[in-house]
N, C-alpha and C. Protein backbone atom coordinates (compact mmCIF):
# COMPACT_ATOMS: atom_id res chain seq x y z
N UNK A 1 115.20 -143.19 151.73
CA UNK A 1 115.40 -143.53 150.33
C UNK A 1 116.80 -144.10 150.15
N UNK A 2 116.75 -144.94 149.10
CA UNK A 2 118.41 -145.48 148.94
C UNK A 2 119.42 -144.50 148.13
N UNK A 3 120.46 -144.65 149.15
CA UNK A 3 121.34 -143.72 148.74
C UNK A 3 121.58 -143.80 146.70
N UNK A 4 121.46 -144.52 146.43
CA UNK A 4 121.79 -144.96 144.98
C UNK A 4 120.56 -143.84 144.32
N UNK A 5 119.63 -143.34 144.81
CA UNK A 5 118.46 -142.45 144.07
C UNK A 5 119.34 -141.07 144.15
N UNK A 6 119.78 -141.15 145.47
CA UNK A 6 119.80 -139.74 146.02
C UNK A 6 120.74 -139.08 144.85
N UNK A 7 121.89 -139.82 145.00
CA UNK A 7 122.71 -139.70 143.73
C UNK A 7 122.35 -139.51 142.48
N UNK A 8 121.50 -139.87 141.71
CA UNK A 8 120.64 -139.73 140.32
C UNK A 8 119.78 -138.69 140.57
N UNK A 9 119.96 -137.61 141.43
CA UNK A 9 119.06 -136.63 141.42
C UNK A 9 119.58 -135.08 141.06
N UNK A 10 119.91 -135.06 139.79
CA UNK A 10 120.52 -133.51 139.30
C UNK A 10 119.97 -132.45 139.81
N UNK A 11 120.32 -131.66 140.41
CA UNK A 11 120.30 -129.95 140.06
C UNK A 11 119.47 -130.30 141.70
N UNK A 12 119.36 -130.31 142.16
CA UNK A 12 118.49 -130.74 143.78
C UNK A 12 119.31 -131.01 144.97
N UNK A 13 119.65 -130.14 145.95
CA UNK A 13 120.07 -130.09 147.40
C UNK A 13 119.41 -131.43 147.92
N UNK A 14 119.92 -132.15 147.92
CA UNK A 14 119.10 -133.89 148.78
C UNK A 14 119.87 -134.15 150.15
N UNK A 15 118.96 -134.06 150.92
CA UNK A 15 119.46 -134.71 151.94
C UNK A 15 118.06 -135.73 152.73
N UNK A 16 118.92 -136.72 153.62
CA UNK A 16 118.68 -138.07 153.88
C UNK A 16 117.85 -138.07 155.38
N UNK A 17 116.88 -138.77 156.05
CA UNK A 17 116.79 -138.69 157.25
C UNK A 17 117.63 -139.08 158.02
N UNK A 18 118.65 -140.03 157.81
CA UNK A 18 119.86 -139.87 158.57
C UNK A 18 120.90 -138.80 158.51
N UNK A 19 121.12 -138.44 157.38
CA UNK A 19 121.86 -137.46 156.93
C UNK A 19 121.74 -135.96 158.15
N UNK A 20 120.48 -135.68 158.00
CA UNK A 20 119.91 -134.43 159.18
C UNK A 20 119.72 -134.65 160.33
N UNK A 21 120.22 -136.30 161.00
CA UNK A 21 120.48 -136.63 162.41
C UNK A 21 118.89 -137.18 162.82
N UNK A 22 118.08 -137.23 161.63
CA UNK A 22 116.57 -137.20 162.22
C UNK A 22 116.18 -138.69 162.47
N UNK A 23 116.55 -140.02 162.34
CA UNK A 23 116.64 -141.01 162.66
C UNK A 23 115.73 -141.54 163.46
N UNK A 24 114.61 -141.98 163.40
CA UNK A 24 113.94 -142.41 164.66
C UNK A 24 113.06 -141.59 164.96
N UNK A 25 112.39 -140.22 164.46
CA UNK A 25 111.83 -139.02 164.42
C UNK A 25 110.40 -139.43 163.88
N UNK A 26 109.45 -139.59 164.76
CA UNK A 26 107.73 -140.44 164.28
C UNK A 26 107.68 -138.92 163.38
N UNK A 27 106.44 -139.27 162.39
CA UNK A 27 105.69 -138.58 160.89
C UNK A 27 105.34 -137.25 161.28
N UNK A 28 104.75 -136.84 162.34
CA UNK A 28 104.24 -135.09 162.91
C UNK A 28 105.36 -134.62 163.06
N UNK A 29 106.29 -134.81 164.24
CA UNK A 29 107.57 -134.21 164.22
C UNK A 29 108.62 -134.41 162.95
N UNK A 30 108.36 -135.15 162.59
CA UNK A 30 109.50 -135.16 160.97
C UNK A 30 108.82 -134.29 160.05
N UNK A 31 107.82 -134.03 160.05
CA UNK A 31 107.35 -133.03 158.70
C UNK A 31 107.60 -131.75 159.51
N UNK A 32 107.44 -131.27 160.62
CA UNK A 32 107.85 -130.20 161.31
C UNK A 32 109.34 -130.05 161.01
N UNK A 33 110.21 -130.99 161.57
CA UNK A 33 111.72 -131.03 161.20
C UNK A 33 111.98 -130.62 159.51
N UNK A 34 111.35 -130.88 158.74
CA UNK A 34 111.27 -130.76 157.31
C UNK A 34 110.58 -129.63 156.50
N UNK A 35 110.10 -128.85 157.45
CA UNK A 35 109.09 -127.71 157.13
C UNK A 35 109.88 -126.05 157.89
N UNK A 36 110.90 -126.77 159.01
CA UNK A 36 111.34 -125.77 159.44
C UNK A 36 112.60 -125.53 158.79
N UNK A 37 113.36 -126.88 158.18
CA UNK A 37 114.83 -126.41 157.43
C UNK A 37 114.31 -125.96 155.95
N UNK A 38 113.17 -125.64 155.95
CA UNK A 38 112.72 -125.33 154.63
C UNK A 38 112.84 -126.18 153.05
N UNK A 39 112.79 -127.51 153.84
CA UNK A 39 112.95 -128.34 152.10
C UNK A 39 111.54 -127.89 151.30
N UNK A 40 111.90 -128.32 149.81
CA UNK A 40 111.09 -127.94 148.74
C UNK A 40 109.86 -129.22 148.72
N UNK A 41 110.76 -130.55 149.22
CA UNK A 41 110.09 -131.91 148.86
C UNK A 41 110.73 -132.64 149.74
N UNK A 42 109.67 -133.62 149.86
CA UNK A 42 109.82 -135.02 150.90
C UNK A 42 109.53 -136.27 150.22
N UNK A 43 110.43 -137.00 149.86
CA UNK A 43 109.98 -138.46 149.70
C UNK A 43 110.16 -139.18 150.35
N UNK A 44 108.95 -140.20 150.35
CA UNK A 44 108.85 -141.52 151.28
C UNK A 44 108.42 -142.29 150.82
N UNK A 45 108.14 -143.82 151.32
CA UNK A 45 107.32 -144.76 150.58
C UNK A 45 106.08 -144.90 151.85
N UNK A 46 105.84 -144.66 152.77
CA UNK A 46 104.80 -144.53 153.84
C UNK A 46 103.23 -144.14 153.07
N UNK A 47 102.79 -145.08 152.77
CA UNK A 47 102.06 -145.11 151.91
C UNK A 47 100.66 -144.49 152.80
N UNK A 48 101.02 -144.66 154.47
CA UNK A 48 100.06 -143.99 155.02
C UNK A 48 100.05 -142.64 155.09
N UNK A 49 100.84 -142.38 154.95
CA UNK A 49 101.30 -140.76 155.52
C UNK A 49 100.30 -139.67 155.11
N UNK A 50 99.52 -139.84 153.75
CA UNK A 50 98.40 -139.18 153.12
C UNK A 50 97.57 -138.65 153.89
N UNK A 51 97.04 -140.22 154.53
CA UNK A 51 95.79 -140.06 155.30
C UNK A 51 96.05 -140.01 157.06
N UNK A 52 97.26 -140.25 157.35
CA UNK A 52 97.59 -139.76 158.81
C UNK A 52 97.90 -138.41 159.41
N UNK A 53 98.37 -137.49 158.53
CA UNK A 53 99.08 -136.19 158.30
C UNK A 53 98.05 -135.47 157.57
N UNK A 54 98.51 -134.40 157.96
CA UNK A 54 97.29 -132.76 157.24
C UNK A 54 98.44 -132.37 156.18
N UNK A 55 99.15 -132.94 155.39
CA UNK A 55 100.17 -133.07 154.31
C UNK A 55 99.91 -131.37 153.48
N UNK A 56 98.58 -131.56 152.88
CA UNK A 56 98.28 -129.95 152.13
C UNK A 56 98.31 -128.84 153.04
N UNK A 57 98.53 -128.68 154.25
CA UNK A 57 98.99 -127.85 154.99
C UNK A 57 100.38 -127.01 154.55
N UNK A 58 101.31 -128.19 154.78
CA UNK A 58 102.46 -127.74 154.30
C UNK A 58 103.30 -127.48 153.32
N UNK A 59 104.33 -126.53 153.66
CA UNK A 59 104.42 -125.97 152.41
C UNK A 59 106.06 -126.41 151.57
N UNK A 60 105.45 -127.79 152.01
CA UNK A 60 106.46 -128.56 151.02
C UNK A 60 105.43 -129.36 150.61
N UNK A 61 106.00 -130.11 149.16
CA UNK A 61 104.99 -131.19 148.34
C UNK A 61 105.63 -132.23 149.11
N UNK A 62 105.46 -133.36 149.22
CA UNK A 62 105.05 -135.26 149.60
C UNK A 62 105.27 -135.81 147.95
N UNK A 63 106.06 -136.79 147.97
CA UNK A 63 106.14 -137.66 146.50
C UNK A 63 105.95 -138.69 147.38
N UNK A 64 105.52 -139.95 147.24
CA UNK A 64 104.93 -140.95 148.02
C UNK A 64 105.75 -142.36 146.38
N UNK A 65 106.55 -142.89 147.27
CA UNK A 65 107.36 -143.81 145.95
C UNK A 65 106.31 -144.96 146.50
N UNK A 66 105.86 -145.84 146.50
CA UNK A 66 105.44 -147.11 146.13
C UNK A 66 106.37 -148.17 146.96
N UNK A 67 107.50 -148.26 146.71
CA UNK A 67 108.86 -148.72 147.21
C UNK A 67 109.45 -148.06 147.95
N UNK A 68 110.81 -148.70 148.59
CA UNK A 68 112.25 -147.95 148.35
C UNK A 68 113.33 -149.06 148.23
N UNK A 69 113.13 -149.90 147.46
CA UNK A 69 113.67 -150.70 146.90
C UNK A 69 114.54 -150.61 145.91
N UNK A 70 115.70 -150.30 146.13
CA UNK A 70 116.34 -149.71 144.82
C UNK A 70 116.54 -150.45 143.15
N UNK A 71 116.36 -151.76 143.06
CA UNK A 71 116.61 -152.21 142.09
C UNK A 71 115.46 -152.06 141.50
N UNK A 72 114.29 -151.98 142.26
CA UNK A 72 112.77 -151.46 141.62
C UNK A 72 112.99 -149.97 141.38
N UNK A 73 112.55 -149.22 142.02
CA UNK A 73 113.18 -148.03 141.60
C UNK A 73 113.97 -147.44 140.12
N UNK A 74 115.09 -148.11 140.33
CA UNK A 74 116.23 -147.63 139.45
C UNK A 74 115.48 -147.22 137.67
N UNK A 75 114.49 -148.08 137.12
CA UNK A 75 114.34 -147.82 135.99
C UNK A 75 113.16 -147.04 136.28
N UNK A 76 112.82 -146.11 137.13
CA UNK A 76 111.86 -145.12 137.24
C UNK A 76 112.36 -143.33 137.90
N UNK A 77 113.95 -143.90 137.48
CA UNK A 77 114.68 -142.57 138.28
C UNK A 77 114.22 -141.33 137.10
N UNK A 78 113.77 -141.56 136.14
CA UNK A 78 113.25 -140.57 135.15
C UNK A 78 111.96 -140.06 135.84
N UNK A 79 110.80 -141.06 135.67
CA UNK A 79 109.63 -140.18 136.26
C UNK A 79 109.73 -139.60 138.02
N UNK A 80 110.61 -139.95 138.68
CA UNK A 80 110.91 -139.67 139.89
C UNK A 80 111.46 -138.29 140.01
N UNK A 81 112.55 -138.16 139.06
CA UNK A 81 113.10 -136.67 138.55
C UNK A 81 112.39 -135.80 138.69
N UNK A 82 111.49 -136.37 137.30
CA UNK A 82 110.25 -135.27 136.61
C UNK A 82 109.67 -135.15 137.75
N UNK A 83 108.47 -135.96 138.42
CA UNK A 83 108.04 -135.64 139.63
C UNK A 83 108.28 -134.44 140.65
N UNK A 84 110.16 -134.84 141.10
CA UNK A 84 110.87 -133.66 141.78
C UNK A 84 110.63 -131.98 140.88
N UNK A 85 111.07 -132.06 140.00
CA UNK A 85 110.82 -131.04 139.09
C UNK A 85 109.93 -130.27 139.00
N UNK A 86 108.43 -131.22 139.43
CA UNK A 86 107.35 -130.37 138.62
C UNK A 86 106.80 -130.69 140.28
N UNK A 87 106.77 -130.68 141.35
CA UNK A 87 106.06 -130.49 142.42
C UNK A 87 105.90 -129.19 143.12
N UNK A 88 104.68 -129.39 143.71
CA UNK A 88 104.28 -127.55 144.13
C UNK A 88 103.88 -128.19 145.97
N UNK A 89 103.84 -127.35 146.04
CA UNK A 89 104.20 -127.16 147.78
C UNK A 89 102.43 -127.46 148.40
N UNK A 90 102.01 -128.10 149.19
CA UNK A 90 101.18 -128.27 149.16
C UNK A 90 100.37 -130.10 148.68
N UNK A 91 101.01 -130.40 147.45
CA UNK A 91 100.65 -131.67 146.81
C UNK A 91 101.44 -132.94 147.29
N UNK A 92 100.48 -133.80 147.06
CA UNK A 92 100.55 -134.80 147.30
C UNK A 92 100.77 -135.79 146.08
N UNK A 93 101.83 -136.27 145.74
CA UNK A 93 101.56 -137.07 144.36
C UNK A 93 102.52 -138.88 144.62
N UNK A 94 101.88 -139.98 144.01
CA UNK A 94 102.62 -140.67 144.21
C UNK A 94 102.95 -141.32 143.32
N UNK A 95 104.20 -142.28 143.42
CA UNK A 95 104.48 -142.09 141.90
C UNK A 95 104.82 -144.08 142.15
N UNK A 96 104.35 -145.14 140.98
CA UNK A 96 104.40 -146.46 141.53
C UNK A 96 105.46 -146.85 140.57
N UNK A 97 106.09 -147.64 141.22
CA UNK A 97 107.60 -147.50 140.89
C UNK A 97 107.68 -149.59 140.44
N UNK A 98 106.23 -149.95 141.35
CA UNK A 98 106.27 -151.23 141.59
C UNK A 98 106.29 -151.77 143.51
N UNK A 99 106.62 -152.63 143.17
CA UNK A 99 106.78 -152.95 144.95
C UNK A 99 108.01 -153.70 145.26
N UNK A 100 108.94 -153.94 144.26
CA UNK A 100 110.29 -154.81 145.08
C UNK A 100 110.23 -155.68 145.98
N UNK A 101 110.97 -155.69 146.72
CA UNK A 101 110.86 -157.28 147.42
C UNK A 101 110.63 -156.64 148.83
């Protein structure tokens, strides 16, 4: 995600896949990596990830952005919030932001 979101995200511990050294880390082992430091939520724009991954397994929620395009993005940092806010562990929700360039 672009750093410019991460920042617009109140009251929420965020950290980055580079940030946690995870860089280069394929979708099974990154939700493992993400399930064992115990995050609450994962966003991505991997629009496959739904249907490649057993996602309701785990017991973090998936927000699935549409993008990660930040200038698309930017006027949807409200429902993106809310999203963060109201996700339960387990769900899958995605939220279309548009598609940017």
């Amino acid at each position: 995600m672009p750093r410019q979101l991460v920042a617009r995200i109140p009251g929420h511990h965020i950290a980055t896949v580079k940030s946690q050294g995870w860089l280069g880390v394929k979708n099974g082992r990154l939700l493992d990596l993400i399930e064992q430091a115990a995050f609450e939520a994962f966003l991505t724009n991997d629009k496959r990830m739904d249907k490649e991954q057993h996602l309701t397994e785990r017991p973090f929620a998936v927000l699935v952005l549409s993008t990660n395009h930040w200038e698309t993005l930017e006027p949807h940092v409200p429902r993106i919030v809310s999203a963060i806010d109201r996700c339960r562990p387990g769900i899958v929700s995605k939220i279309d932001c548009g598609t940017g360039l």
